[in-house]
PDB file of N, CA and C in Angstrom:
ATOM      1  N   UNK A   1     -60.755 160.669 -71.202  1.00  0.00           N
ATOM      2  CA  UNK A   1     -61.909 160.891 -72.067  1.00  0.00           C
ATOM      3  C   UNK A   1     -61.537 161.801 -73.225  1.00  0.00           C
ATOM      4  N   UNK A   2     -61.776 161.133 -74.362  1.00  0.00           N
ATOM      5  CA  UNK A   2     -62.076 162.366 -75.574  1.00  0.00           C
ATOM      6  C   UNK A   2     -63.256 162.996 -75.895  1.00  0.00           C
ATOM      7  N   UNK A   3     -62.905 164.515 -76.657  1.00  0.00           N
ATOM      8  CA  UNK A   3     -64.259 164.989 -76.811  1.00  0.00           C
ATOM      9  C   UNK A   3     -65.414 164.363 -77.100  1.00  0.00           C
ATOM     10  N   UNK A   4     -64.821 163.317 -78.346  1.00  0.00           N
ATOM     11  CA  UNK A   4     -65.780 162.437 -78.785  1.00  0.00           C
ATOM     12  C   UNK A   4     -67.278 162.130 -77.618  1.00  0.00           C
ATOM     13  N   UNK A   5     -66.230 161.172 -76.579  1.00  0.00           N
ATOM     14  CA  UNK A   5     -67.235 160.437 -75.865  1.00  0.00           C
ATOM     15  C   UNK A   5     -67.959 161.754 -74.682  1.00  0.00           C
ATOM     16  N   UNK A   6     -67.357 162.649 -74.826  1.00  0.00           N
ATOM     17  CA  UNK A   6     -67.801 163.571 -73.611  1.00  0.00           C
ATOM     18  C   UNK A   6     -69.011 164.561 -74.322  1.00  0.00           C
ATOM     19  N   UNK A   7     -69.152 164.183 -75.933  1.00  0.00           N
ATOM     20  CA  UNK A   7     -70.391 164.694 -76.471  1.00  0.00           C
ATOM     21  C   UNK A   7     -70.923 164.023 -76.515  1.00  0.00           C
ATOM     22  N   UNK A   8     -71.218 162.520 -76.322  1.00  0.00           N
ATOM     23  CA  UNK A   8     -72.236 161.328 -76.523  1.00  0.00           C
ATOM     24  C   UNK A   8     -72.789 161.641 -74.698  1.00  0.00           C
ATOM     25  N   UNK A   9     -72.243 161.504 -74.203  1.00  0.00           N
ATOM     26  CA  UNK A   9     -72.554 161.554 -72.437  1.00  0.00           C
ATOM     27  C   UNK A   9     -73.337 162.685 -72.271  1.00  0.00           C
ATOM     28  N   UNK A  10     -72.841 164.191 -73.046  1.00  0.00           N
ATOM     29  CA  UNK A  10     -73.599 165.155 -72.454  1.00  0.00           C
ATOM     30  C   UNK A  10     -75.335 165.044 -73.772  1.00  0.00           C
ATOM     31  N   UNK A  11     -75.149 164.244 -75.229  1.00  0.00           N
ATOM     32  CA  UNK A  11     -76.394 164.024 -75.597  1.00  0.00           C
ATOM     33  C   UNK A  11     -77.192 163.464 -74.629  1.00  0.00           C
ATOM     34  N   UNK A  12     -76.600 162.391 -74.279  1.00  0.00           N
ATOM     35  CA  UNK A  12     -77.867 161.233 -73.279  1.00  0.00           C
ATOM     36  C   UNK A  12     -78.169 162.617 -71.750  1.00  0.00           C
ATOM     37  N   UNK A  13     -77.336 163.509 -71.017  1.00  0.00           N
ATOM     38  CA  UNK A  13     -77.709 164.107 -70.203  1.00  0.00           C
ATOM     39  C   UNK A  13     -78.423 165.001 -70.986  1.00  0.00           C
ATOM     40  N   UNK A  14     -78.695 165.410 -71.823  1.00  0.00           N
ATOM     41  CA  UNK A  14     -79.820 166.186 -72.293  1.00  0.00           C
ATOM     42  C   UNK A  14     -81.112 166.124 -72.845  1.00  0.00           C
ATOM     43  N   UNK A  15     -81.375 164.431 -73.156  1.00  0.00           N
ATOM     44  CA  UNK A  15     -82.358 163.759 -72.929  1.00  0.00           C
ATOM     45  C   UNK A  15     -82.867 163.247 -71.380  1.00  0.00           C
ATOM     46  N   UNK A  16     -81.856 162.994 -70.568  1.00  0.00           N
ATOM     47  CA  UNK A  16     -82.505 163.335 -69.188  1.00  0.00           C
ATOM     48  C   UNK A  16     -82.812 164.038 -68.605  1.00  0.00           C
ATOM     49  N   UNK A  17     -81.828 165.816 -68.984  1.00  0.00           N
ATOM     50  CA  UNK A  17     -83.007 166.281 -68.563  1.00  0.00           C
ATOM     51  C   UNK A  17     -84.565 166.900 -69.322  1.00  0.00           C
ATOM     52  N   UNK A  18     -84.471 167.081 -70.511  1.00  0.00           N
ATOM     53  CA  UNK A  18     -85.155 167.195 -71.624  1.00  0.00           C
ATOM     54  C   UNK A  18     -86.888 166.195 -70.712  1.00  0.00           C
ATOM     55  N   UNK A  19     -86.644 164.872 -70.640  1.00  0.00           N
ATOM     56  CA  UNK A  19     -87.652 164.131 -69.641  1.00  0.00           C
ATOM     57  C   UNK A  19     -88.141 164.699 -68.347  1.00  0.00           C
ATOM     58  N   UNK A  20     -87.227 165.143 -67.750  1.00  0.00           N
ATOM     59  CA  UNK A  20     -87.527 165.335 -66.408  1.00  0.00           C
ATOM     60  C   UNK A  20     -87.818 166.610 -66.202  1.00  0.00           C
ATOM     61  N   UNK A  21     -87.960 167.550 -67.429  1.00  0.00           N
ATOM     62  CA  UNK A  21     -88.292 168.783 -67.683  1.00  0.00           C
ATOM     63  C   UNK A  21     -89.929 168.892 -68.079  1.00  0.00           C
ATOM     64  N   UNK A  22     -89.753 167.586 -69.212  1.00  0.00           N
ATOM     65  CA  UNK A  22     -91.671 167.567 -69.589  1.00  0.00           C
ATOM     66  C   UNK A  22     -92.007 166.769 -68.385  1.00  0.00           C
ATOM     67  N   UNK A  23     -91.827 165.771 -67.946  1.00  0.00           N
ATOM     68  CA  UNK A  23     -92.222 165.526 -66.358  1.00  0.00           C
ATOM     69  C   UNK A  23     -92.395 166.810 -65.327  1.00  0.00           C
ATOM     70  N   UNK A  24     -92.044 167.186 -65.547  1.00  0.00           N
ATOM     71  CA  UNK A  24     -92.576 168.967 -64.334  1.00  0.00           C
ATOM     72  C   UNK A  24     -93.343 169.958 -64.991  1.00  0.00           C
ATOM     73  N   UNK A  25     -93.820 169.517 -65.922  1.00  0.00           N
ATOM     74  CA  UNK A  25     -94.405 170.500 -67.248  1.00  0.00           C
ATOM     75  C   UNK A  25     -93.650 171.693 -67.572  1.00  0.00           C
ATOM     76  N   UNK A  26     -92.626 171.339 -67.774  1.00  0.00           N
ATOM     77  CA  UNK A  26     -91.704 172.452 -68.500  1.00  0.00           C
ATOM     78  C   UNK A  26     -91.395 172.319 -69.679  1.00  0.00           C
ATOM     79  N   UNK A  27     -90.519 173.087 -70.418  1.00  0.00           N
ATOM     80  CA  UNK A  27     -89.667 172.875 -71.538  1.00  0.00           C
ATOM     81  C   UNK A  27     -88.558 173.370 -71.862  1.00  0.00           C
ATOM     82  N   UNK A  28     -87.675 173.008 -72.564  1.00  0.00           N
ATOM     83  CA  UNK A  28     -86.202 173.462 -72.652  1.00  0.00           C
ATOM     84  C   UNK A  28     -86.480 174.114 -73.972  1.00  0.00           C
ATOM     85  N   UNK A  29     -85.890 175.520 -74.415  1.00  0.00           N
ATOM     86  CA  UNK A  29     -85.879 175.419 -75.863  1.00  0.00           C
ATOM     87  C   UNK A  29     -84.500 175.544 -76.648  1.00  0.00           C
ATOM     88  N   UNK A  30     -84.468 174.671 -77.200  1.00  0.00           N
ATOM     89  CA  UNK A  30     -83.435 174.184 -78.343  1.00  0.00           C
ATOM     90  C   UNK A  30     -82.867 175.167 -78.984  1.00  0.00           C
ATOM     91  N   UNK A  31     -84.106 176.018 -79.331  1.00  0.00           N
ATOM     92  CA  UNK A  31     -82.965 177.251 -79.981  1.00  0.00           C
ATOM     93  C   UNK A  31     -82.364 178.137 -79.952  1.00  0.00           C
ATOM     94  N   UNK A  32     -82.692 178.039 -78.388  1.00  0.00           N
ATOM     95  CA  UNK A  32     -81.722 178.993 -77.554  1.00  0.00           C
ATOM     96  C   UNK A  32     -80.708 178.365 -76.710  1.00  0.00           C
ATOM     97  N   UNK A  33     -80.384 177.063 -76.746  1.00  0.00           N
ATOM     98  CA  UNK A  33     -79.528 176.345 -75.786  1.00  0.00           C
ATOM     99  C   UNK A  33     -78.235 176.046 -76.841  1.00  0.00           C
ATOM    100  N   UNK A  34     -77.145 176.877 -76.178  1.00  0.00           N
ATOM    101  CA  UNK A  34     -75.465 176.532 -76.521  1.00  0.00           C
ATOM    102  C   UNK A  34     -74.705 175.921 -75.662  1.00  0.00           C
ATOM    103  N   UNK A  35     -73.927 175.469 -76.279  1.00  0.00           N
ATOM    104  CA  UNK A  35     -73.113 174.933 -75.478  1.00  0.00           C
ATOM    105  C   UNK A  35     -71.500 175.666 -75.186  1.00  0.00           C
ATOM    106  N   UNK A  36     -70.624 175.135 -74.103  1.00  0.00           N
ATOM    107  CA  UNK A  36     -69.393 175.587 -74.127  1.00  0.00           C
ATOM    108  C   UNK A  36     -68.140 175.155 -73.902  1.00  0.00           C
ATOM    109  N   UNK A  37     -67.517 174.905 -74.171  1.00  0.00           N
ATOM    110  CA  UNK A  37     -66.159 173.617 -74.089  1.00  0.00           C
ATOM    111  C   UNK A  37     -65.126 174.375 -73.237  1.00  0.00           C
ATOM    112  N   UNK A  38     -65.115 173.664 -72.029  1.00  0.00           N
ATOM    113  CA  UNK A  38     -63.995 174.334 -71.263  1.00  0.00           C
ATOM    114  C   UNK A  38     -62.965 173.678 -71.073  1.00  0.00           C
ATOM    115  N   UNK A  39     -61.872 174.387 -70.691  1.00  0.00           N
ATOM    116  CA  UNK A  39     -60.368 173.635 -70.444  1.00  0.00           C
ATOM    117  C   UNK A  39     -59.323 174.527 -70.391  1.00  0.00           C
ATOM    118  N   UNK A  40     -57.504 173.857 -70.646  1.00  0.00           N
ATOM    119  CA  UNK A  40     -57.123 174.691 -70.194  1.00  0.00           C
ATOM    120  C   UNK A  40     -56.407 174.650 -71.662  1.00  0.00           C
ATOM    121  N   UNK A  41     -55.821 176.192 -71.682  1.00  0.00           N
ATOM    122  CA  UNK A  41     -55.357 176.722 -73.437  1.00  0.00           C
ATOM    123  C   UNK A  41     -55.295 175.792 -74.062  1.00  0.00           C
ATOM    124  N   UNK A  42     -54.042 174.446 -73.398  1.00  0.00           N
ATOM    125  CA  UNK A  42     -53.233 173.513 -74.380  1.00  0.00           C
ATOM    126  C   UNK A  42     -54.571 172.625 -74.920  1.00  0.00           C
ATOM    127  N   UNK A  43     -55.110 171.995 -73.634  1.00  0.00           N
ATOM    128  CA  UNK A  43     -56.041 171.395 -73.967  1.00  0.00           C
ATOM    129  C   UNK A  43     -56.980 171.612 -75.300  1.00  0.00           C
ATOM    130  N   UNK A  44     -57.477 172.827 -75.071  1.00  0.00           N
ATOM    131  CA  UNK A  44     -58.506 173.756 -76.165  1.00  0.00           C
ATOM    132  C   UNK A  44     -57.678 173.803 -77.594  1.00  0.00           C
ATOM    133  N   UNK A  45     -56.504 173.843 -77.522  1.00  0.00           N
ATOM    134  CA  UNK A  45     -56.188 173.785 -78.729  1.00  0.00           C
ATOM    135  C   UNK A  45     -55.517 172.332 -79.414  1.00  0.00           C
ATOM    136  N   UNK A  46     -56.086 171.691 -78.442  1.00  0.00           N
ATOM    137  CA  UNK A  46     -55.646 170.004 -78.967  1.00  0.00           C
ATOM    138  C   UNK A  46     -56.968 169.843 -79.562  1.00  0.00           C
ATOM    139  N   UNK A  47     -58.056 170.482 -79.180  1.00  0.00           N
ATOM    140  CA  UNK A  47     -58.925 169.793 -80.112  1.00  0.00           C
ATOM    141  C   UNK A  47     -59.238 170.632 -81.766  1.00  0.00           C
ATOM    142  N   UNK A  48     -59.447 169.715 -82.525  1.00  0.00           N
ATOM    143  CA  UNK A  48     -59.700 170.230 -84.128  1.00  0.00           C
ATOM    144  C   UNK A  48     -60.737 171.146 -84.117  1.00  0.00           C
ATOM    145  N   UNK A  49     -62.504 170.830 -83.555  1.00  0.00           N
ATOM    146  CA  UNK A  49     -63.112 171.357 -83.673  1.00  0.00           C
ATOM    147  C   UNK A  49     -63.871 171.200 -82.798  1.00  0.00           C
ATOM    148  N   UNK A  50     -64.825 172.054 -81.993  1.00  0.00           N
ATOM    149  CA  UNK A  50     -65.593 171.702 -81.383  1.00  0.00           C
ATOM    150  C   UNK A  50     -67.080 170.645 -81.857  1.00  0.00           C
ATOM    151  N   UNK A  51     -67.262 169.431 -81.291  1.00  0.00           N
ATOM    152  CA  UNK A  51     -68.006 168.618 -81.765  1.00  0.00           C
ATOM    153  C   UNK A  51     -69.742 169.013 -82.044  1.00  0.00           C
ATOM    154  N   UNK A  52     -70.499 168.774 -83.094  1.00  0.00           N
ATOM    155  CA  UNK A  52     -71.624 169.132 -83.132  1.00  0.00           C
ATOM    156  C   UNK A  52     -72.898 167.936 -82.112  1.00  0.00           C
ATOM    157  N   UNK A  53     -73.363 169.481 -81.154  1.00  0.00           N
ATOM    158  CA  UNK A  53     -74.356 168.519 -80.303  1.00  0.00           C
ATOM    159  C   UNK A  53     -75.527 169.079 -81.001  1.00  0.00           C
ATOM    160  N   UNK A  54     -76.690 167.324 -80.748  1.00  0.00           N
ATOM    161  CA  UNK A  54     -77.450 168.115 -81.302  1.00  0.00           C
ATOM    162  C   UNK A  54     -78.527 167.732 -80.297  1.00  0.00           C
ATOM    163  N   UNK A  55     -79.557 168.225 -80.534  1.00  0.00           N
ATOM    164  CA  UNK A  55     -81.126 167.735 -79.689  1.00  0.00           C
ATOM    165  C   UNK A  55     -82.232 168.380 -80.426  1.00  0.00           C
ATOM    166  N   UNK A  56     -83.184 167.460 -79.945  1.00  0.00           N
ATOM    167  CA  UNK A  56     -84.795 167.628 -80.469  1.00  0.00           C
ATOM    168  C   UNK A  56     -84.268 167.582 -82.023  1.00  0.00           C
ATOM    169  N   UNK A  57     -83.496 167.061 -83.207  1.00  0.00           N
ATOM    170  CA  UNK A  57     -83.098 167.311 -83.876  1.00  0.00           C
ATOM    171  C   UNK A  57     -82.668 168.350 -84.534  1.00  0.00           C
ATOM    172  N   UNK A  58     -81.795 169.842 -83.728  1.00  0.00           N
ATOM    173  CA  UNK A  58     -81.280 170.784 -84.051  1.00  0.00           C
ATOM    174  C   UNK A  58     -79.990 170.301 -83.618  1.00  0.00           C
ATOM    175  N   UNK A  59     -79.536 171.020 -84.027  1.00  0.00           N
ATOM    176  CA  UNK A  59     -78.127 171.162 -83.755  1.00  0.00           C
ATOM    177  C   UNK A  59     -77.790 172.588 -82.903  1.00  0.00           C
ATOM    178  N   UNK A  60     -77.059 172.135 -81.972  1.00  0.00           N
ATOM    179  CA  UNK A  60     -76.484 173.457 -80.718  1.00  0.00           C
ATOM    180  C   UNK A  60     -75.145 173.965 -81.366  1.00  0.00           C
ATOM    181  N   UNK A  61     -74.895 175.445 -81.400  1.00  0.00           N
ATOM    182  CA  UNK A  61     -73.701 175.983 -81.683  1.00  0.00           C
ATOM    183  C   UNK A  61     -73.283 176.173 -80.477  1.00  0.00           C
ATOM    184  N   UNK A  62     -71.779 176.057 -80.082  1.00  0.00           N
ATOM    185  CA  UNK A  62     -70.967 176.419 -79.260  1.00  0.00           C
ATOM    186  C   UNK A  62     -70.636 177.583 -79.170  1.00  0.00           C
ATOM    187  N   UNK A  63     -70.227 178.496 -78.299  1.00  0.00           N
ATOM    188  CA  UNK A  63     -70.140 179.763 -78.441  1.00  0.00           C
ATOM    189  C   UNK A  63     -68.407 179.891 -76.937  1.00  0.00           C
ATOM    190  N   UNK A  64     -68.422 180.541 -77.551  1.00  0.00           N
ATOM    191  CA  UNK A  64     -66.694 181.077 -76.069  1.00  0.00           C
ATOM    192  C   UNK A  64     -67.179 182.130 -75.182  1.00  0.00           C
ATOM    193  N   UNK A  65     -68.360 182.364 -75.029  1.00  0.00           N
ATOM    194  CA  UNK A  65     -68.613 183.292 -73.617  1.00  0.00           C
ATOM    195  C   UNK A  65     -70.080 182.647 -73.201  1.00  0.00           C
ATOM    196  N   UNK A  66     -70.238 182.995 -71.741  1.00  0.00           N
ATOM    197  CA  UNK A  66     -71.657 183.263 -71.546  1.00  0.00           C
ATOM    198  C   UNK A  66     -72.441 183.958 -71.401  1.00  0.00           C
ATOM    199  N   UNK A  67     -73.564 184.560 -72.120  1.00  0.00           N
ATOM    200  CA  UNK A  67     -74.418 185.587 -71.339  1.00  0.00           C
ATOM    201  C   UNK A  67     -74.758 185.458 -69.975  1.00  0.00           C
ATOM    202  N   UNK A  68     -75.102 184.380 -69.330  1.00  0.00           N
ATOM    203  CA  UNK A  68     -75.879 184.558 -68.555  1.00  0.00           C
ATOM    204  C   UNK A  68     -74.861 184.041 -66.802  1.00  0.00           C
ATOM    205  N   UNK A  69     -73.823 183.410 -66.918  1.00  0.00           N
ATOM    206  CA  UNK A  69     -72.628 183.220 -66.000  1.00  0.00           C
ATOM    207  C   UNK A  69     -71.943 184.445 -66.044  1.00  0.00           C
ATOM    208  N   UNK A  70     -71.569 185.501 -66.778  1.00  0.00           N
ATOM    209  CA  UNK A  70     -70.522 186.201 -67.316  1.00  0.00           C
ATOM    210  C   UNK A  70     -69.314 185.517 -66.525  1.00  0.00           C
ATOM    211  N   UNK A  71     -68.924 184.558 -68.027  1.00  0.00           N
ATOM    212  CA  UNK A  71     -67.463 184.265 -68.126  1.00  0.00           C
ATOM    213  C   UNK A  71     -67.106 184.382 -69.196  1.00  0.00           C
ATOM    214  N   UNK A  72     -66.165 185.137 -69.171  1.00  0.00           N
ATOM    215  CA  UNK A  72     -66.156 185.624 -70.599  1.00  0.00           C
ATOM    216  C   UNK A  72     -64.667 185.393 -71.057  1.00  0.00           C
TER     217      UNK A  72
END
């Protein structure tokens, strides 16, 4: 798999759960949801750029740590 297709897969999983979120009367919010590209060094630096995801029509920035896992 390339990044390419592994950002089309995780759009469509974020419309599923995005559904199954307003199905439970919830909501996700967009402008707080990042994303994070993991792998190993070589890997990470084979890719050019990290790909832009987007939803609800925003766009998600990627970020290299997590607040809320602390992996940092």
């Amino acid at each position: 798999n390339n990044i390419d297709s592994i950002a089309n897969i995780l759009k469509e999983d974020l419309i599923n759960v995005s559904d199954w979120m307003k199905a439970n009367k919830l909501s996700l919010n967009a402008s707080k949801t990042e994303y994070m590209v993991i792998g190993s060094h070589k890997r990470l630096h084979q890719t050019q750029s990290d790909p832009p995801i987007t939803f609800n029509k925003r766009i998600n920035f990627s970020t290299d740590r997590s607040r809320t896992s602390n992996v940092w």
